[in-house]
N, C-alpha and C. Protein backbone atom coordinates (compact mmCIF):
# COMPACT_ATOMS: atom_id res chain seq x y z
N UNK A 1 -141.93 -19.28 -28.47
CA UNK A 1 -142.84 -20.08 -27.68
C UNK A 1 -142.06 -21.23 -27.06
N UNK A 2 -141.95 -21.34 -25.69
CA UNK A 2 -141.65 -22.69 -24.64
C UNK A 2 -142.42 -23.92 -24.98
N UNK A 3 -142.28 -25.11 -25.26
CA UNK A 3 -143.11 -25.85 -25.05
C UNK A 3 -143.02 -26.48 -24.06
N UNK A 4 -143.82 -26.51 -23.33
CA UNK A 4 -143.55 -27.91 -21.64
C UNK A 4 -144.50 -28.68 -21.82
N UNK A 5 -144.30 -29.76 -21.50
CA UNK A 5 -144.81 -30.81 -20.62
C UNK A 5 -145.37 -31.07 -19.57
N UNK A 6 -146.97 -30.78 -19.08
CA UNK A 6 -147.61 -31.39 -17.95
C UNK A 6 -146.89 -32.92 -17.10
N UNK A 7 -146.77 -33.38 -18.09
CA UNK A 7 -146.56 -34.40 -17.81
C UNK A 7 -144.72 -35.08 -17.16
N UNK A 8 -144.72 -35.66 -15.90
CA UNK A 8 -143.49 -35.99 -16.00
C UNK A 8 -142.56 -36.53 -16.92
N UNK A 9 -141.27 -36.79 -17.14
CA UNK A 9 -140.61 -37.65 -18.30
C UNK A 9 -140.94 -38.87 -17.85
N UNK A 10 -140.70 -39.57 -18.79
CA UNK A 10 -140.97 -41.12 -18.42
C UNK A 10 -139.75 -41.79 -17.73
N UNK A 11 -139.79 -43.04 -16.66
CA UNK A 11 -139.29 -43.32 -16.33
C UNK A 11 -138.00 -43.99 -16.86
N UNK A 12 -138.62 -44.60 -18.35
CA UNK A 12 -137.70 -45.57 -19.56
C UNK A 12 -138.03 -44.99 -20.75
N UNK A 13 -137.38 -45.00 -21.64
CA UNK A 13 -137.41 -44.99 -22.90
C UNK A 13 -136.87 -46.27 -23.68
N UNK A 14 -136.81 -46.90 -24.11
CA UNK A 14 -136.18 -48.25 -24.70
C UNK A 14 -136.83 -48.12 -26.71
N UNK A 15 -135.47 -48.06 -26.96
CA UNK A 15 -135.61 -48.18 -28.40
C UNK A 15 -135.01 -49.71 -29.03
N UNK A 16 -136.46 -50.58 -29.49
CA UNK A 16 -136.12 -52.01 -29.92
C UNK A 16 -135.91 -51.89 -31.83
N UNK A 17 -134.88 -51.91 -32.16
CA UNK A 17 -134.55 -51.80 -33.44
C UNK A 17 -135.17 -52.83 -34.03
N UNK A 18 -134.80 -54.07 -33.70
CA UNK A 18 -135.47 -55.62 -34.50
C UNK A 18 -136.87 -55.18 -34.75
N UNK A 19 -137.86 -54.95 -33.42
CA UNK A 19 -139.29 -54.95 -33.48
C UNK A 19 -139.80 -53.85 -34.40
N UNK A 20 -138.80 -52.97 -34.33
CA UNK A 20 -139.13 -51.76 -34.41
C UNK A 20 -140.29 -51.16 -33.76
N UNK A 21 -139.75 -50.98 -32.49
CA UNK A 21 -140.64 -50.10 -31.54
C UNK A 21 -140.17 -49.20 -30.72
N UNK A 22 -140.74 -48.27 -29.93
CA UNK A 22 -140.18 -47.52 -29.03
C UNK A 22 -140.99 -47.37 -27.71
N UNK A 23 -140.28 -48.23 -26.63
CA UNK A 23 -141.50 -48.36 -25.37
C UNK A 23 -140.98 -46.88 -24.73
N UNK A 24 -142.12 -46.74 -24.47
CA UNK A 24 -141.95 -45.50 -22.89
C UNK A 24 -142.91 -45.70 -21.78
N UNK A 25 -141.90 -45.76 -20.74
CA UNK A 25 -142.64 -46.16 -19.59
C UNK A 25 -142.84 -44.73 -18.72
N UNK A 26 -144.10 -44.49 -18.24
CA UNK A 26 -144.48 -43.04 -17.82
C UNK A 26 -144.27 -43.54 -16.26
N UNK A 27 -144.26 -42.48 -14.77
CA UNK A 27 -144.08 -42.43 -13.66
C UNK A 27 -145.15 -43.21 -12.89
N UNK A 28 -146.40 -43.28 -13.68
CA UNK A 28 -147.36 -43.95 -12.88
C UNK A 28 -147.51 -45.59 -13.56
N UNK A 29 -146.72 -45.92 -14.39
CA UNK A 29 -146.43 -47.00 -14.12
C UNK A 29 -147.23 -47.72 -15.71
N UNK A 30 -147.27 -46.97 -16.53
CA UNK A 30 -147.91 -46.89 -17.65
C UNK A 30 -146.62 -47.14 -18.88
N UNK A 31 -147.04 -47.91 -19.53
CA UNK A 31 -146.18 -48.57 -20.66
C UNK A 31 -146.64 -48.76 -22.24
N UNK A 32 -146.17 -47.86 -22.75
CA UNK A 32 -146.66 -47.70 -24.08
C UNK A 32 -145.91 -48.17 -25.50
N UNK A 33 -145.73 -49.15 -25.92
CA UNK A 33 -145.48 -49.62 -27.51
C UNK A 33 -145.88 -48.67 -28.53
N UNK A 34 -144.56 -47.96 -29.72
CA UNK A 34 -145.43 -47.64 -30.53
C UNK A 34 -144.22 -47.79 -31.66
N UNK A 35 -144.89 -48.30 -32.79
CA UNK A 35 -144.50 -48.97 -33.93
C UNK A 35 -143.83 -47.67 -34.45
N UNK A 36 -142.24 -47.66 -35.16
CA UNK A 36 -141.81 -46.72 -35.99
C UNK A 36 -142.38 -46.24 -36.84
N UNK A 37 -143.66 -47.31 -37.09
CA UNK A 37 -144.30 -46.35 -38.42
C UNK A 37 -145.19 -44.98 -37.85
N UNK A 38 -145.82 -46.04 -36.62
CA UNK A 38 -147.14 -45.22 -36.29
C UNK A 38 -146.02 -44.16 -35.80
N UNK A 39 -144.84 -43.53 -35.47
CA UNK A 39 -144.16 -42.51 -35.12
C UNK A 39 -143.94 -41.47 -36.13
N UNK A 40 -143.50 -42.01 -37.02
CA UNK A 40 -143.20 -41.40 -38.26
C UNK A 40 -144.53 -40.55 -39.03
N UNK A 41 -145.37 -41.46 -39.06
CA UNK A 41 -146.59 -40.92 -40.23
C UNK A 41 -147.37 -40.22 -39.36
N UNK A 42 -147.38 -40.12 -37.63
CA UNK A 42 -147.83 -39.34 -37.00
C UNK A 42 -147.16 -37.99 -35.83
N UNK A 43 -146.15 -37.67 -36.32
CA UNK A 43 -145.20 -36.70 -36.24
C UNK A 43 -145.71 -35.57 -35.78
N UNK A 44 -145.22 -35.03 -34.75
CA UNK A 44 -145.89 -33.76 -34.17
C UNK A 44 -145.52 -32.56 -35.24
N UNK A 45 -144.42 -33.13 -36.07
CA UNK A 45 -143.50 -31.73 -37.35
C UNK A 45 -145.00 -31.09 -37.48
N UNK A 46 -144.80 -29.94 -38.05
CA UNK A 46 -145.70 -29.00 -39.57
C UNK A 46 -145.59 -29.76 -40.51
N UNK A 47 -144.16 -30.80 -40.93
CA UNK A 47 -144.29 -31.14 -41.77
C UNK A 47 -145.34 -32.70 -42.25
N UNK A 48 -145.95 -32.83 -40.81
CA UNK A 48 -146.67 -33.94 -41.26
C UNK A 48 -148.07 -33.55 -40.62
N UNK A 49 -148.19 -32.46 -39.45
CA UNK A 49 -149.61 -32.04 -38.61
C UNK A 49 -149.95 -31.04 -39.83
N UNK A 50 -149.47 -30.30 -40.57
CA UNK A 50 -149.41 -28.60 -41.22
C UNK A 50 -149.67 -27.59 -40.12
N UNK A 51 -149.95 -26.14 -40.65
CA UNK A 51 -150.03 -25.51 -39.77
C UNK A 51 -151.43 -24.90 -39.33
N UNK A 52 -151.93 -26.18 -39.57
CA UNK A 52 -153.40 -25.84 -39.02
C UNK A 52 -154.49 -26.87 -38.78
N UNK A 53 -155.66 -27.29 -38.24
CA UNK A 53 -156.95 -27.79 -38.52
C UNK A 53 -157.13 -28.79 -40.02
N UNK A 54 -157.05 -29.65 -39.87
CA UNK A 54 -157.06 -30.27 -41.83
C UNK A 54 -156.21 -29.89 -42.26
N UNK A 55 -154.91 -29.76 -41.95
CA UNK A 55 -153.52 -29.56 -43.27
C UNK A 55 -152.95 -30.64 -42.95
N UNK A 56 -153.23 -31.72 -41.91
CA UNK A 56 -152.05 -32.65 -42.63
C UNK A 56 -151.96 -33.32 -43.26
N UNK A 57 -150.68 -33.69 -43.60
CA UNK A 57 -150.25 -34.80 -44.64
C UNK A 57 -149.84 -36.33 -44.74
N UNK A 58 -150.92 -36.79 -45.38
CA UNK A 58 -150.71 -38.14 -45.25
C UNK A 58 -149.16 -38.43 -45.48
N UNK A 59 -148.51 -39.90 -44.76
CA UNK A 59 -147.63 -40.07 -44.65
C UNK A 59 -147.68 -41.70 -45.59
N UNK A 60 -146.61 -41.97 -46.74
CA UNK A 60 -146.82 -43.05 -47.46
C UNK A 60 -145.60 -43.30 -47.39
N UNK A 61 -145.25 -45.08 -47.93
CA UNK A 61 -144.00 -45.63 -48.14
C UNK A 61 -143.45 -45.49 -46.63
N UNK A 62 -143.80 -45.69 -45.58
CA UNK A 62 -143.21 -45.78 -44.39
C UNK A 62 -143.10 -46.58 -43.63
N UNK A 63 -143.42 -48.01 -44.13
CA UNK A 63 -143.80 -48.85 -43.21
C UNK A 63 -142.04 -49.60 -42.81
N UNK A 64 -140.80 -49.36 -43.28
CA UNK A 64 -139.72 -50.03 -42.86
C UNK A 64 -138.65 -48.74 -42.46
N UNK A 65 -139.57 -47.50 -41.85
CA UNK A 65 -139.13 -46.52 -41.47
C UNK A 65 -137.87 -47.45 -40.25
N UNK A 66 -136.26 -46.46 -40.04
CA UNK A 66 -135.74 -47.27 -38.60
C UNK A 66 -135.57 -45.84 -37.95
N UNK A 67 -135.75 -45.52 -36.70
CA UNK A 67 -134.76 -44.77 -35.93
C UNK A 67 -133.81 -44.91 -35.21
N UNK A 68 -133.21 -43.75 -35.88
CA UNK A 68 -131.52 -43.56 -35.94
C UNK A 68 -131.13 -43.39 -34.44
N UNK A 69 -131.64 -42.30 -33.94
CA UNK A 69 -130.99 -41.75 -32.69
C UNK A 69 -132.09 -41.53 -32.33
N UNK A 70 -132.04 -41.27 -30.55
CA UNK A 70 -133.18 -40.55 -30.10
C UNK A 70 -132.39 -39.06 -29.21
N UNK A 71 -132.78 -38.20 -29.15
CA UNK A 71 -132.00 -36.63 -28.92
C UNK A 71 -133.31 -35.90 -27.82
N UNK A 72 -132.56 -35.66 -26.70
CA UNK A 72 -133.64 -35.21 -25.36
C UNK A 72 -133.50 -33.71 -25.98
N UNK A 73 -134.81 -33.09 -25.63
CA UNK A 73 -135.07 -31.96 -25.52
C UNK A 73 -135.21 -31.46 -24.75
N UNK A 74 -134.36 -30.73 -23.71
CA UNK A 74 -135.03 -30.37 -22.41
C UNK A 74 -135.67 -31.21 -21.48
N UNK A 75 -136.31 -30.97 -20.64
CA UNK A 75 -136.92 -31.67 -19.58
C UNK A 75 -138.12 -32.23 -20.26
N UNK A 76 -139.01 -31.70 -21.54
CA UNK A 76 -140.00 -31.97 -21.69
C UNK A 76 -140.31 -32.79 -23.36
N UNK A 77 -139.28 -33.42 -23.77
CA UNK A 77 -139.55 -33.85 -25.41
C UNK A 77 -138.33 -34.73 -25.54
N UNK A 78 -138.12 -35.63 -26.59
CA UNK A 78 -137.07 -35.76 -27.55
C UNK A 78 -137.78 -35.66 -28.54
N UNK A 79 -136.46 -35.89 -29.74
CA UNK A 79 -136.29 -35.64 -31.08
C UNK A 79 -136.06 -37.08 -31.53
N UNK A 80 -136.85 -37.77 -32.57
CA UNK A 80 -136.64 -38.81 -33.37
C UNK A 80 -135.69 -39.03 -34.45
N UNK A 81 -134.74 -39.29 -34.61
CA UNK A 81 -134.15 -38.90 -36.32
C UNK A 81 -134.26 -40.41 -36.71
N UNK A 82 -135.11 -40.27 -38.02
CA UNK A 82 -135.77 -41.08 -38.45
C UNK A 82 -134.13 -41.18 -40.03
N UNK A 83 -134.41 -42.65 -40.46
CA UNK A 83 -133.35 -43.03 -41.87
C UNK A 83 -134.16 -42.56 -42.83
N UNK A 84 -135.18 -42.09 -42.70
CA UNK A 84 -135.65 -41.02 -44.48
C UNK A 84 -135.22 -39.60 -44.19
N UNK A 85 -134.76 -39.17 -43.30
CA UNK A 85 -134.29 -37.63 -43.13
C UNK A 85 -135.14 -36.81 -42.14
N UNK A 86 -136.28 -37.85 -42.14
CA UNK A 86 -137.52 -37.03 -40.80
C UNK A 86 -136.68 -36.71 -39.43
N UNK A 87 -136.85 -35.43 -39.19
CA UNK A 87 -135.83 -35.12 -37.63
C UNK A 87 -136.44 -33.76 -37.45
N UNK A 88 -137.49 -33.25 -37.69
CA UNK A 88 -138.14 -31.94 -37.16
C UNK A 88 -139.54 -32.46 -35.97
N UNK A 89 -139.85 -33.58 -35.71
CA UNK A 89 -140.66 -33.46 -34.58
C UNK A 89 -140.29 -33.44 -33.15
N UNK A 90 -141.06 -32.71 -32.23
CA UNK A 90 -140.45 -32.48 -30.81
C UNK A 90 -141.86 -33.46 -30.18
N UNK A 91 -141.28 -34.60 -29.69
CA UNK A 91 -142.21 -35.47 -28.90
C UNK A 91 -142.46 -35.23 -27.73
N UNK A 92 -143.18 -34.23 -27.00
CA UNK A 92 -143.37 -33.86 -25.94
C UNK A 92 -144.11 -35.08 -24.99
N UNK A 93 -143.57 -35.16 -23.84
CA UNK A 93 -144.23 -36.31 -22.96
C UNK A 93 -145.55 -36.49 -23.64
N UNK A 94 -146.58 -35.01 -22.99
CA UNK A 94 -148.15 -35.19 -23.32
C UNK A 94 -148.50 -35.58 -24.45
N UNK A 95 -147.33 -35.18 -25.84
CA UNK A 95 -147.64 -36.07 -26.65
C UNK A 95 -147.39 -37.33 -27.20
N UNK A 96 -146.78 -38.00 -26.76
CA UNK A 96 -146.20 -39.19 -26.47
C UNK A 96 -147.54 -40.07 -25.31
N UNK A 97 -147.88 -39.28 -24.68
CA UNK A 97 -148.86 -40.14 -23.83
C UNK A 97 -150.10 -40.13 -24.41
N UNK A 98 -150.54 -38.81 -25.10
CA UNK A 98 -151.84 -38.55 -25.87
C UNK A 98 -152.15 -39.95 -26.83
N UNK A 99 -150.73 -39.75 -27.54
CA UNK A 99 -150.57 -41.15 -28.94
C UNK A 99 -151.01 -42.36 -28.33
N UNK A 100 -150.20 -42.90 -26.91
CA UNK A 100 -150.56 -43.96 -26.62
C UNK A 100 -151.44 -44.23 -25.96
N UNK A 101 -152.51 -42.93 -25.66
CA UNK A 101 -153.77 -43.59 -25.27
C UNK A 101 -155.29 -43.45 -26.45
N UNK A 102 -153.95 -43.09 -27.78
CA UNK A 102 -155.32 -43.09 -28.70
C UNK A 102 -155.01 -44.03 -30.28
N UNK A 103 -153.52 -44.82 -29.87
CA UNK A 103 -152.85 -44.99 -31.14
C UNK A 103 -154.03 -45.94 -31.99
N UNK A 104 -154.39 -47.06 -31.08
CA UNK A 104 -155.75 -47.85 -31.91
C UNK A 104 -156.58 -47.08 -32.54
N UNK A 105 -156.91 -46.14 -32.54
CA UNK A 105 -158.32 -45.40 -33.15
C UNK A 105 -157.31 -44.80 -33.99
N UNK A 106 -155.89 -43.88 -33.73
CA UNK A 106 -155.23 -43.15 -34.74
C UNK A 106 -154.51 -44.55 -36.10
N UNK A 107 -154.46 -45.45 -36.03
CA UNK A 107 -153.76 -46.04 -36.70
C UNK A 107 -155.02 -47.04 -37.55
N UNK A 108 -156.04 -46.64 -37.35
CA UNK A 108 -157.58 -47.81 -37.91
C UNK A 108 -157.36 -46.57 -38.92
N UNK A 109 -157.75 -45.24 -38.49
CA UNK A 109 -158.05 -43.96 -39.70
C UNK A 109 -156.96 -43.68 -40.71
N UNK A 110 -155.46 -43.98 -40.22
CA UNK A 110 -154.32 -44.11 -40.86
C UNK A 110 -154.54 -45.28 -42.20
N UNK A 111 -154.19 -46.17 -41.87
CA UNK A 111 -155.20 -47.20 -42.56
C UNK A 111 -156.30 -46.76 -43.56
N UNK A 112 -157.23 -46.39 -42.69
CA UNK A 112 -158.17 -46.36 -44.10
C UNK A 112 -158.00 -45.20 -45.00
N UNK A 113 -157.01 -43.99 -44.71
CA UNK A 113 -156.73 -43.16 -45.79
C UNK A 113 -155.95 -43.63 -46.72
N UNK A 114 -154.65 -44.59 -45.80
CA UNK A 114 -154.04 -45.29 -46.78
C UNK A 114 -155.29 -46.07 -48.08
N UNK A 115 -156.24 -46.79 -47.80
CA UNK A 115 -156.85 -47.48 -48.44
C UNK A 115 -157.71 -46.90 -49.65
N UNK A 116 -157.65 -44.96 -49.01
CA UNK A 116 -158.63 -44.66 -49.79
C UNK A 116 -158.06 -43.98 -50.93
N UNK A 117 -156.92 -43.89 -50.65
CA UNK A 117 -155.61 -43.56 -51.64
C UNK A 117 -155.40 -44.79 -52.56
N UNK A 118 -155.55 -46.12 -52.57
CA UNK A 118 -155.32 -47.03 -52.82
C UNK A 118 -154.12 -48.09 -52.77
N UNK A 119 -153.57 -47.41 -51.70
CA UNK A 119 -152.11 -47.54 -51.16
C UNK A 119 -151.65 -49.04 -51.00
N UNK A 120 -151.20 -49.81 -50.60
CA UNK A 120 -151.06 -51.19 -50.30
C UNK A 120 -149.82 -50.86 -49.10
N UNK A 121 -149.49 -51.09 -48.51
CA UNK A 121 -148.39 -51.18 -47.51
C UNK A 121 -147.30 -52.59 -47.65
N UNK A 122 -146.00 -52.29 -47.73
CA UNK A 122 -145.36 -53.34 -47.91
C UNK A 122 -144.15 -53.65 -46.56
N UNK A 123 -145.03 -54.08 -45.84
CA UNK A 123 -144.24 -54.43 -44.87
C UNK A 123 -142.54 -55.26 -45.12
N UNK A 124 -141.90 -55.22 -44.52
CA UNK A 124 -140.61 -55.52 -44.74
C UNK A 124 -140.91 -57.17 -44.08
N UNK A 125 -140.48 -58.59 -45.06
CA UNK A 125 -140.25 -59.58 -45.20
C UNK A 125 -139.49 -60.26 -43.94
N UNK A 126 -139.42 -60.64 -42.94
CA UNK A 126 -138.47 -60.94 -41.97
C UNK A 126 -137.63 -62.28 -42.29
N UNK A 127 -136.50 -62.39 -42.65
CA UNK A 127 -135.74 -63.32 -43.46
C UNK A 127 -136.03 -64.64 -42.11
N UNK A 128 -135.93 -66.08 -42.68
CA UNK A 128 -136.03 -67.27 -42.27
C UNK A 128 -134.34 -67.60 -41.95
N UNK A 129 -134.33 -67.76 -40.51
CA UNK A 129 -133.03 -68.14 -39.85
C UNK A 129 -133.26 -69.78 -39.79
N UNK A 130 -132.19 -70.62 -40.96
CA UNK A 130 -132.09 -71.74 -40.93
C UNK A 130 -131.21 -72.33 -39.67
C-alpha cells in the first residue's frame, strides 16, 4: 500500500528543541505548534493507533519525550525518531494537518485517560539561569 498525501508539503518545518515543539507551516499559510508529547503519545505507528477501531494504546511517562531527527518520506510524510526508541510513525501531511486542527479536543481526552489511570504527569523542571 502507497500512502499519499492530499495535501501539499508544508512550506517549513522547524524543529524547536528548548520548547520542545515542532512548527509546520502548510502552503495556505497555516501554522501549526505541536508539543513533542502531543507527537509522541499520538503517533500514527500500530504501535500506538493498533490495528484497528479501539486498539490504541495509551501513551505514559512521555511528557520530556526530545526528537532526535526528523527523516522525509517521500513527497508525502516524515519520520520522527523520538530518544525513547519511538521511530515507526509515518506523519503524513493530512496527518499532520488533521492533528493540528483537532490537537485541543485530542489532548483534553489524552488528559483525562491519563487521569483515569491515575497518572500524574511530570513535566520536566526548567532550571533557573542566575
Amino acid at each position: 500500500m502507497v500512502l499519499k498525501a492530499s495535501i501539499a508539503p508544508p512550506t517549513a518545518i522547524k524543529l524547536r528543541q528548548r520548547s520542545r515543539l515542532l512548527e509546520v507551516t502548510f502552503s495556505d499559510g497555516r501554522t501549526y505548534s505541536y508539543s513533542f508529547e502531543l507527537l509522541r503519545t499520538h503517533s500514527p505507528s500500530a504501535e500506538v493507533q493498533g490495528h484497528g477501531p479501539g486498539q490504541d494504546v495509551l501513551q505514559i511517562a512521555k511528557e520530556n519525550v526530545q526528537i532526535l531527527r526528523i527523516e522525509p518520506i517521500g513527497h508525502y510524510a516524515v519520520r520522527l525518531v523520538f530518544d525513547d526508541g519511538h521511530n515507526t510513525g509515518l506523519y503524513s501531511w493530512d496527518f499532520l494537518r488533521e492533528l493540528g486542527d483537532t490537537q485541543t479536543q485530542k489532548w483534553a481526552r489524552y488528559l483525562e485517560r491519563l487521569d483515569g489511570i491515575g497518572y500524574v504527569r511530570k513535566p520536566a523542571v526548567t532550571p533557573k539561569i542566575s
